[in-house]
N, C-alpha and C. Protein backbone atom coordinates (compact mmCIF):
# COMPACT_ATOMS: atom_id res chain seq x y z
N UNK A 1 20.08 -6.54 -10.55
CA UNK A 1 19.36 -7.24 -9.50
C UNK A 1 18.94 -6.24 -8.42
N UNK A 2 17.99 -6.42 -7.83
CA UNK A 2 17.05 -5.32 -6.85
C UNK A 2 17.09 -6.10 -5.49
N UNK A 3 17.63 -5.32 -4.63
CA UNK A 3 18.13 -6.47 -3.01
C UNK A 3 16.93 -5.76 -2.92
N UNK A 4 16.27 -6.36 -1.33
CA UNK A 4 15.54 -6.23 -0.70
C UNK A 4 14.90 -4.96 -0.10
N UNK A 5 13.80 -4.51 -0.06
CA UNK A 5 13.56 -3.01 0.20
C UNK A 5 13.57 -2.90 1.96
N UNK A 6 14.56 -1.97 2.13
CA UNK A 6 14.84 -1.77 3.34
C UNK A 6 13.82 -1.01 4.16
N UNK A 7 13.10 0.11 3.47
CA UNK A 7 12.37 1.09 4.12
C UNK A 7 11.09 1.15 2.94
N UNK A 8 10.03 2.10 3.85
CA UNK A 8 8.70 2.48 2.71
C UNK A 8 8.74 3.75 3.28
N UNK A 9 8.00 4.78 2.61
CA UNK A 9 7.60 5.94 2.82
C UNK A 9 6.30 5.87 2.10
N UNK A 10 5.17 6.21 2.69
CA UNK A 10 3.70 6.56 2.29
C UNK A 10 3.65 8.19 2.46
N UNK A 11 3.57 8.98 1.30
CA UNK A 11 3.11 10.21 1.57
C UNK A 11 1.80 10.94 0.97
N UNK A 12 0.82 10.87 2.25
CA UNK A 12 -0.75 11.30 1.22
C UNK A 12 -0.91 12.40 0.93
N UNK A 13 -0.26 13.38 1.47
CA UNK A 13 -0.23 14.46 0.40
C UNK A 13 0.07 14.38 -1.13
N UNK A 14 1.16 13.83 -1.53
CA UNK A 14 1.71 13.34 -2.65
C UNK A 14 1.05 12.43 -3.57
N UNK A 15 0.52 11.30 -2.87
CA UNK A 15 -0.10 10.14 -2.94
C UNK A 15 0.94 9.12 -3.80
N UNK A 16 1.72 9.05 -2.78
CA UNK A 16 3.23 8.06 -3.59
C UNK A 16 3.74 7.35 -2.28
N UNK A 17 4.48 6.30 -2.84
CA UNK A 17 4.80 5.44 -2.34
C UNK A 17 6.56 5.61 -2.49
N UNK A 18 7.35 5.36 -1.68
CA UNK A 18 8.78 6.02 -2.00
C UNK A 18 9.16 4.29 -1.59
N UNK A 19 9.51 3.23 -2.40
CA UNK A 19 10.97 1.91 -1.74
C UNK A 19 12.02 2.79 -1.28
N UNK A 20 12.42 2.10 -0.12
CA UNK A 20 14.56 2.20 -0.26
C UNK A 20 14.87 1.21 0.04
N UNK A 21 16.27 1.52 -0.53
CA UNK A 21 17.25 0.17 -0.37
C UNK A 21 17.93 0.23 1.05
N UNK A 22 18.64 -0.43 1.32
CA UNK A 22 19.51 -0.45 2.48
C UNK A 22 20.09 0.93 2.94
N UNK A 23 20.91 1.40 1.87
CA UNK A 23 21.30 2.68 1.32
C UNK A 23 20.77 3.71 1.59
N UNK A 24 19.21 3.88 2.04
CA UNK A 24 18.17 4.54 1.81
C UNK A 24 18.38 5.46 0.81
N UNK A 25 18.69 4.71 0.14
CA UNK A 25 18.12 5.28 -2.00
C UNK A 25 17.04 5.11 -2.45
N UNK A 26 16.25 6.20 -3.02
CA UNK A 26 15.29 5.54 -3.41
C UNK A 26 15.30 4.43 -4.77
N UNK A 27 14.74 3.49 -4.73
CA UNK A 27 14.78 2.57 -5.65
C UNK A 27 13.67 2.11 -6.61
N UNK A 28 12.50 2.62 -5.77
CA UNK A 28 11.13 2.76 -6.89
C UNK A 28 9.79 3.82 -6.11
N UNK A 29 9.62 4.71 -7.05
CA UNK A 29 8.40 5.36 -6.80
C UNK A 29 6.93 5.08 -7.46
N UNK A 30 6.12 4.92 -6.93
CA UNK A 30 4.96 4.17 -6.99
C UNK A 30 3.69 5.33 -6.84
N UNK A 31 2.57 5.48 -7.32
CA UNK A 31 1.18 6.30 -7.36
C UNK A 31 0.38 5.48 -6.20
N UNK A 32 0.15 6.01 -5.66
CA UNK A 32 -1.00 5.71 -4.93
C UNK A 32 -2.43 5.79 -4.67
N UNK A 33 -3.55 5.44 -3.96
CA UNK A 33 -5.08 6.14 -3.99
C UNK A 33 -5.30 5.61 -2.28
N UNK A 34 -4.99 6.02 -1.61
CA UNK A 34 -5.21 6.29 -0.13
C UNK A 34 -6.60 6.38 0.21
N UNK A 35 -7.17 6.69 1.78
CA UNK A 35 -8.19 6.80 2.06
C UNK A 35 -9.31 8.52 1.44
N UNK A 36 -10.36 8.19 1.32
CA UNK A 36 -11.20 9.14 1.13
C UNK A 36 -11.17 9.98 2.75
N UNK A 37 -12.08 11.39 2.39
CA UNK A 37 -12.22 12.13 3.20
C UNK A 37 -12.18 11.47 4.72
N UNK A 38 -13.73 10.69 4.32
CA UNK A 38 -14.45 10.03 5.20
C UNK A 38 -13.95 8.11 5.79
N UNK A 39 -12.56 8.16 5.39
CA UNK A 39 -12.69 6.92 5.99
C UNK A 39 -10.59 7.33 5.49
N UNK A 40 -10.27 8.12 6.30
CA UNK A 40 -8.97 8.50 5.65
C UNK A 40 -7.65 7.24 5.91
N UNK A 41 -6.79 7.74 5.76
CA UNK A 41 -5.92 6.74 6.45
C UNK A 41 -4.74 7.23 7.05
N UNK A 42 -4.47 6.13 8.10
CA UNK A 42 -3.82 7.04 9.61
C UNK A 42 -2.40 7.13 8.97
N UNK A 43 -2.03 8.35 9.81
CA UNK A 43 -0.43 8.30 9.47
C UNK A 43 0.07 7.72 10.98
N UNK A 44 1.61 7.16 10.93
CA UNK A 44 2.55 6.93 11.97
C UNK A 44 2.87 5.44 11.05
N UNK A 45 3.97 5.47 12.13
CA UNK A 45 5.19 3.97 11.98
C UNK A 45 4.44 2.93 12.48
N UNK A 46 5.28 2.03 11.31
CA UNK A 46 4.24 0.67 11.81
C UNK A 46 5.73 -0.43 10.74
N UNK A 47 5.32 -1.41 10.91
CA UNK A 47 6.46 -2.68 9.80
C UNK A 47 5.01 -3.30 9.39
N UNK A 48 5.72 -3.84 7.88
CA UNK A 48 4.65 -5.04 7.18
C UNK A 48 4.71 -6.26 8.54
N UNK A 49 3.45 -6.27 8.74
CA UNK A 49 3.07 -7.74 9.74
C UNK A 49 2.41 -8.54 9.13
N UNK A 50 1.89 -8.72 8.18
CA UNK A 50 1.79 -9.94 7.19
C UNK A 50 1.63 -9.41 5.91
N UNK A 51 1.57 -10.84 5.24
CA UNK A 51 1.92 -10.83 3.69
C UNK A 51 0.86 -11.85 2.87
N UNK A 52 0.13 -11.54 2.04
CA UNK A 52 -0.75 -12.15 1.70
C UNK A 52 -1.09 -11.98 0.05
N UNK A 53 -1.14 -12.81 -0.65
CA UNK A 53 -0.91 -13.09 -2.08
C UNK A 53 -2.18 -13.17 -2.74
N UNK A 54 -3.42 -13.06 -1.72
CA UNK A 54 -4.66 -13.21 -2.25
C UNK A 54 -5.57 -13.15 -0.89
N UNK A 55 -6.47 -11.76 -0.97
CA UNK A 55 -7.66 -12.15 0.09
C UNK A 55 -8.92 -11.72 -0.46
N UNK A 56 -9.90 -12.12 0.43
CA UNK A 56 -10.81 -10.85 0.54
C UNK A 56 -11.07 -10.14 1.77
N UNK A 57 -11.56 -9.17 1.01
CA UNK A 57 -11.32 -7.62 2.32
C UNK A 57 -13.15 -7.63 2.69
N UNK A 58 -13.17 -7.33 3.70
CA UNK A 58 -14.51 -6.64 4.10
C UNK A 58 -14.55 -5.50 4.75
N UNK A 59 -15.51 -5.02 5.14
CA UNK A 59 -15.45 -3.46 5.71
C UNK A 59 -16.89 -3.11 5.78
N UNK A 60 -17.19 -1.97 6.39
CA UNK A 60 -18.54 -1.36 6.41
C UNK A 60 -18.87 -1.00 4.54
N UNK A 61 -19.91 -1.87 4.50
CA UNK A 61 -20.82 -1.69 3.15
C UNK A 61 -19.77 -2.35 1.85
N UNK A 62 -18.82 -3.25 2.22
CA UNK A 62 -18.32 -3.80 1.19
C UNK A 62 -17.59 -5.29 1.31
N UNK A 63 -17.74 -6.12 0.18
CA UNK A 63 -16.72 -7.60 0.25
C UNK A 63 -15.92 -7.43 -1.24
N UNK A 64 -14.71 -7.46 -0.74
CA UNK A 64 -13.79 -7.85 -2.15
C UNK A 64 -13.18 -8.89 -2.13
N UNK A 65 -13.98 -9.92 -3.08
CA UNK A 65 -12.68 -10.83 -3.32
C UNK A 65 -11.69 -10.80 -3.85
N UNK A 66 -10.52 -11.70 -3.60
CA UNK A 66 -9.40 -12.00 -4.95
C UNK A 66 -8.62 -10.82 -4.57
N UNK A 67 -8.46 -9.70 -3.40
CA UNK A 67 -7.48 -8.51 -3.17
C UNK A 67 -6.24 -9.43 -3.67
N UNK A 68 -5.03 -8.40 -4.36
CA UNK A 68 -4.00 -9.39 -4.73
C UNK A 68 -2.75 -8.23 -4.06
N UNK A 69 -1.92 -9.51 -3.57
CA UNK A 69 -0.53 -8.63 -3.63
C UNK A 69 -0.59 -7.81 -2.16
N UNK A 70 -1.30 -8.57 -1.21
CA UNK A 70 -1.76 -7.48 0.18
C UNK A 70 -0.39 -7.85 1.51
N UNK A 71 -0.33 -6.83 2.15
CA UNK A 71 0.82 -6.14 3.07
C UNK A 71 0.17 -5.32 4.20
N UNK A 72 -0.14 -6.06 5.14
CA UNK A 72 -0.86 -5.41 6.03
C UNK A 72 0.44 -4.71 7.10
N UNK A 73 -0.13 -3.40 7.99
CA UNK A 73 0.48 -2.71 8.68
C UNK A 73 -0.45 -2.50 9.88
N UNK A 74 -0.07 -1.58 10.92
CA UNK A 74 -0.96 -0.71 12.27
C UNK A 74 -0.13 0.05 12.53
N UNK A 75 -1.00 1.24 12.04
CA UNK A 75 -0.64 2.88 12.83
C UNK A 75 -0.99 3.18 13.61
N UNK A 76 -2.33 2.29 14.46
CA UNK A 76 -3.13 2.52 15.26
C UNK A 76 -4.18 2.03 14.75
N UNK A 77 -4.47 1.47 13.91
CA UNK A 77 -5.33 0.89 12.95
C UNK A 77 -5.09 -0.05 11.85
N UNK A 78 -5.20 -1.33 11.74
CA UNK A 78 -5.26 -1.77 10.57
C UNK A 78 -5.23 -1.84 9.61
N UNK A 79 -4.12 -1.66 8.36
CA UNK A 79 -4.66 -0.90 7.23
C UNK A 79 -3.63 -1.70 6.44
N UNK A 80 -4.27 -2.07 5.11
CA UNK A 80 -3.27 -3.06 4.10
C UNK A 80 -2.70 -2.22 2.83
N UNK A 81 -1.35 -2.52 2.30
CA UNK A 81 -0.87 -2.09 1.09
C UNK A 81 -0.98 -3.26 -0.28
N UNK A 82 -2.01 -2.74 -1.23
CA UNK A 82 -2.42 -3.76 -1.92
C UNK A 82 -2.94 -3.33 -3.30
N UNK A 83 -2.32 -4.25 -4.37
CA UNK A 83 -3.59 -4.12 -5.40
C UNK A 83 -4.79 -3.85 -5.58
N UNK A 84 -4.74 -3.40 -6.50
CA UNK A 84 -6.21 -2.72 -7.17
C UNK A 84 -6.86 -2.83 -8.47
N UNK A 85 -6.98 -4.21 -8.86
CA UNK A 85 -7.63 -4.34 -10.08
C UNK A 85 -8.59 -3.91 -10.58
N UNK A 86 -10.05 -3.87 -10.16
CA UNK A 86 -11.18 -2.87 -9.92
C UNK A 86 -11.18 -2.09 -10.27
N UNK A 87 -9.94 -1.28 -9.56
CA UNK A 87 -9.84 0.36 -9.69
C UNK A 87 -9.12 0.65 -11.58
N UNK A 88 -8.42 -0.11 -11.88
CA UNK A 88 -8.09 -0.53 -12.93
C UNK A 88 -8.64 -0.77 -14.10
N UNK A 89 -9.39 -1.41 -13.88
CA UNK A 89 -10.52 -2.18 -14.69
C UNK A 89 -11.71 -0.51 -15.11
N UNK A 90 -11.37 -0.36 -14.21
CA UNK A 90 -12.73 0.89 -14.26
C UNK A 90 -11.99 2.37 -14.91
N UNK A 91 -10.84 2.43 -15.46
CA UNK A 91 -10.05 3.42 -15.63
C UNK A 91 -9.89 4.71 -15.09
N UNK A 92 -9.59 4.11 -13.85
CA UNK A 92 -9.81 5.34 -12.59
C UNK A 92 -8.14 5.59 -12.18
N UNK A 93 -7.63 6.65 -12.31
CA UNK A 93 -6.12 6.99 -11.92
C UNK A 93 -5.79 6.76 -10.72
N UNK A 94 -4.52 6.15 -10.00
CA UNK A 94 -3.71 6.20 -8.96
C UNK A 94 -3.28 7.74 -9.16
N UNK A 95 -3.19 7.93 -7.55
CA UNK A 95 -2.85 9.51 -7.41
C UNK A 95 -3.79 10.13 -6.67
N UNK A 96 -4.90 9.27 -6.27
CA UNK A 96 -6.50 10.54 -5.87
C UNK A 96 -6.85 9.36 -4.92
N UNK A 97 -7.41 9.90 -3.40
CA UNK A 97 -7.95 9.00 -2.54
C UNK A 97 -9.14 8.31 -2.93
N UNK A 98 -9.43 7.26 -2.74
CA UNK A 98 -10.25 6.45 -3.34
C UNK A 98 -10.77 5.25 -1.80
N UNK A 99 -9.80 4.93 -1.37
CA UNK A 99 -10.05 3.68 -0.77
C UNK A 99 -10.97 4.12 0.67
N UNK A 100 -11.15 3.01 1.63
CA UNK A 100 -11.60 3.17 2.87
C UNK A 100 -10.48 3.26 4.03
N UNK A 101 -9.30 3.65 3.71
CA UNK A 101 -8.09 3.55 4.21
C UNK A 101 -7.24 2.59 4.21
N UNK A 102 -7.57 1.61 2.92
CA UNK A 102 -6.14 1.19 2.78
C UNK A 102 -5.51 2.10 1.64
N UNK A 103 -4.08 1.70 1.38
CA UNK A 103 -3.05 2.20 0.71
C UNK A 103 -3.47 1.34 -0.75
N UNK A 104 -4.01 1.33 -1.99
CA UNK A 104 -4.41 0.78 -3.15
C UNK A 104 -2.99 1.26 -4.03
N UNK A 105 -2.41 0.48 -4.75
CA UNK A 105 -1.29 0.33 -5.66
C UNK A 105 -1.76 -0.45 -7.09
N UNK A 106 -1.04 0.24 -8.04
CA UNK A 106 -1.18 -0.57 -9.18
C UNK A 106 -1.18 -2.39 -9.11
N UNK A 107 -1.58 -2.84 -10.07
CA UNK A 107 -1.72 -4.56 -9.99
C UNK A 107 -0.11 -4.92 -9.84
N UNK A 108 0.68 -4.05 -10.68
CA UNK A 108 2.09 -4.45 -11.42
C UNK A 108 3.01 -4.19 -10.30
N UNK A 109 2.41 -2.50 -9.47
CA UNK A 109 3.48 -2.36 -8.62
C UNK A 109 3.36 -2.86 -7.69
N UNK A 110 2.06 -3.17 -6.94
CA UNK A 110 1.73 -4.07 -6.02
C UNK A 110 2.50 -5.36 -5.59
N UNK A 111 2.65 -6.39 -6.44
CA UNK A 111 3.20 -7.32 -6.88
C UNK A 111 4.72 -7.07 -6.55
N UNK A 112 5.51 -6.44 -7.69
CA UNK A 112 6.57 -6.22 -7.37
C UNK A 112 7.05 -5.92 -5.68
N UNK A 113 6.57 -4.87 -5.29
CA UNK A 113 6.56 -4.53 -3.69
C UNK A 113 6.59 -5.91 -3.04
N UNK A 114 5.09 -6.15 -2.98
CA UNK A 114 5.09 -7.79 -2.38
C UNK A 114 6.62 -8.62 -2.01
N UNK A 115 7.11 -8.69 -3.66
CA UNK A 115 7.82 -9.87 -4.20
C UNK A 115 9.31 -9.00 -3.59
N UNK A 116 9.97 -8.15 -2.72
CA UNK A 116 10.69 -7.39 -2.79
C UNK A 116 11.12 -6.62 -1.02
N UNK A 117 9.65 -7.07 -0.53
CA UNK A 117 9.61 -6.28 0.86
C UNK A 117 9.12 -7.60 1.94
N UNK A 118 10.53 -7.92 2.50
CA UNK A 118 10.29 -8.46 3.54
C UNK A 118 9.28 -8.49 5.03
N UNK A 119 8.73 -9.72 5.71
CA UNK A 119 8.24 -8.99 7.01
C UNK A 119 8.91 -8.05 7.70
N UNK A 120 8.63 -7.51 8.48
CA UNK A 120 9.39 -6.42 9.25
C UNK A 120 9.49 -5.35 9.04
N UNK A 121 9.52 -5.10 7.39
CA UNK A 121 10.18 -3.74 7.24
C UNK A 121 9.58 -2.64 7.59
N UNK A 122 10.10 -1.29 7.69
CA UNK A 122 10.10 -0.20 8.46
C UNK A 122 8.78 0.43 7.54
N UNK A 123 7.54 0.67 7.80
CA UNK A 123 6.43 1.57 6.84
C UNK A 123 6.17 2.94 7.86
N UNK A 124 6.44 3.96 7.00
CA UNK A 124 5.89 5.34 7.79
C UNK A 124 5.01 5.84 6.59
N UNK A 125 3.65 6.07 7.18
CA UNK A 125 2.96 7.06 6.41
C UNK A 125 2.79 8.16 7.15
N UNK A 126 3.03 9.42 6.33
CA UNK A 126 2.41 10.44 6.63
C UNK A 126 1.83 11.40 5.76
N UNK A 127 1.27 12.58 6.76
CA UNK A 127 0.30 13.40 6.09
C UNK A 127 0.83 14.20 4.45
């Protein structure tokens, strides 16, 4: 059984996602696709402030419906931890910046995270 994830670590150098447990063990490592050059994504501390099982996203020059598995944060900015079917669909690797600064996760790990990470918890991304 998998208790509750106590902590996140976002590292875009790496482009991984680190769970911990209470323990601060790590308990699952995850690929990521972070922001592009041009629309990067911020580092600093922030907690999941909502939780959302299905949206759509908008942004300069884009609408996605059906985002699944979304975990929004603020580093100073707005920015959600979420599925990526699309990116999926199109056989494009986690690991390489891709997004407009959100944090994009597999469909599977997405989900899991979701299903696993309470409001509140502690998110640090950094460089």
């Amino acid at each position: 059984m998998v208790e509750l994830i106590a902590s996140l670590l976002i590292d875009l150098s790496e482009q991984k996602l680190y769970a911990f447990n209470p323990q601060h063990q790590v308990v699952r490592t995850m690929p990521v696709s972070s922001g592009r050059s041009g629309s990067p994504t911020p580092v600093g501390e922030s907690t999941v402030l909502s939780k959302f099982t299905s949206v759509t996203m908008r942004g300069r020059g884009y609408v996605t419906p059906g985002v699944p598995w979304v975990m929004c944060i603020n580093t100073g900015a707005t920015l959600c931890l979420h599925g990526a079917p699309w990116q999926e669909r199109a056989g494009e690797r986690f690991g390489v910046p891709r997004s407009h600064g959100c944090v994009r996760l597999p469909t599977h790990q997405a989900r899991w995270l979701y299903e696993h990470t309470p409001l509140g918890t502690p998110v640090t991304i950094r460089p």
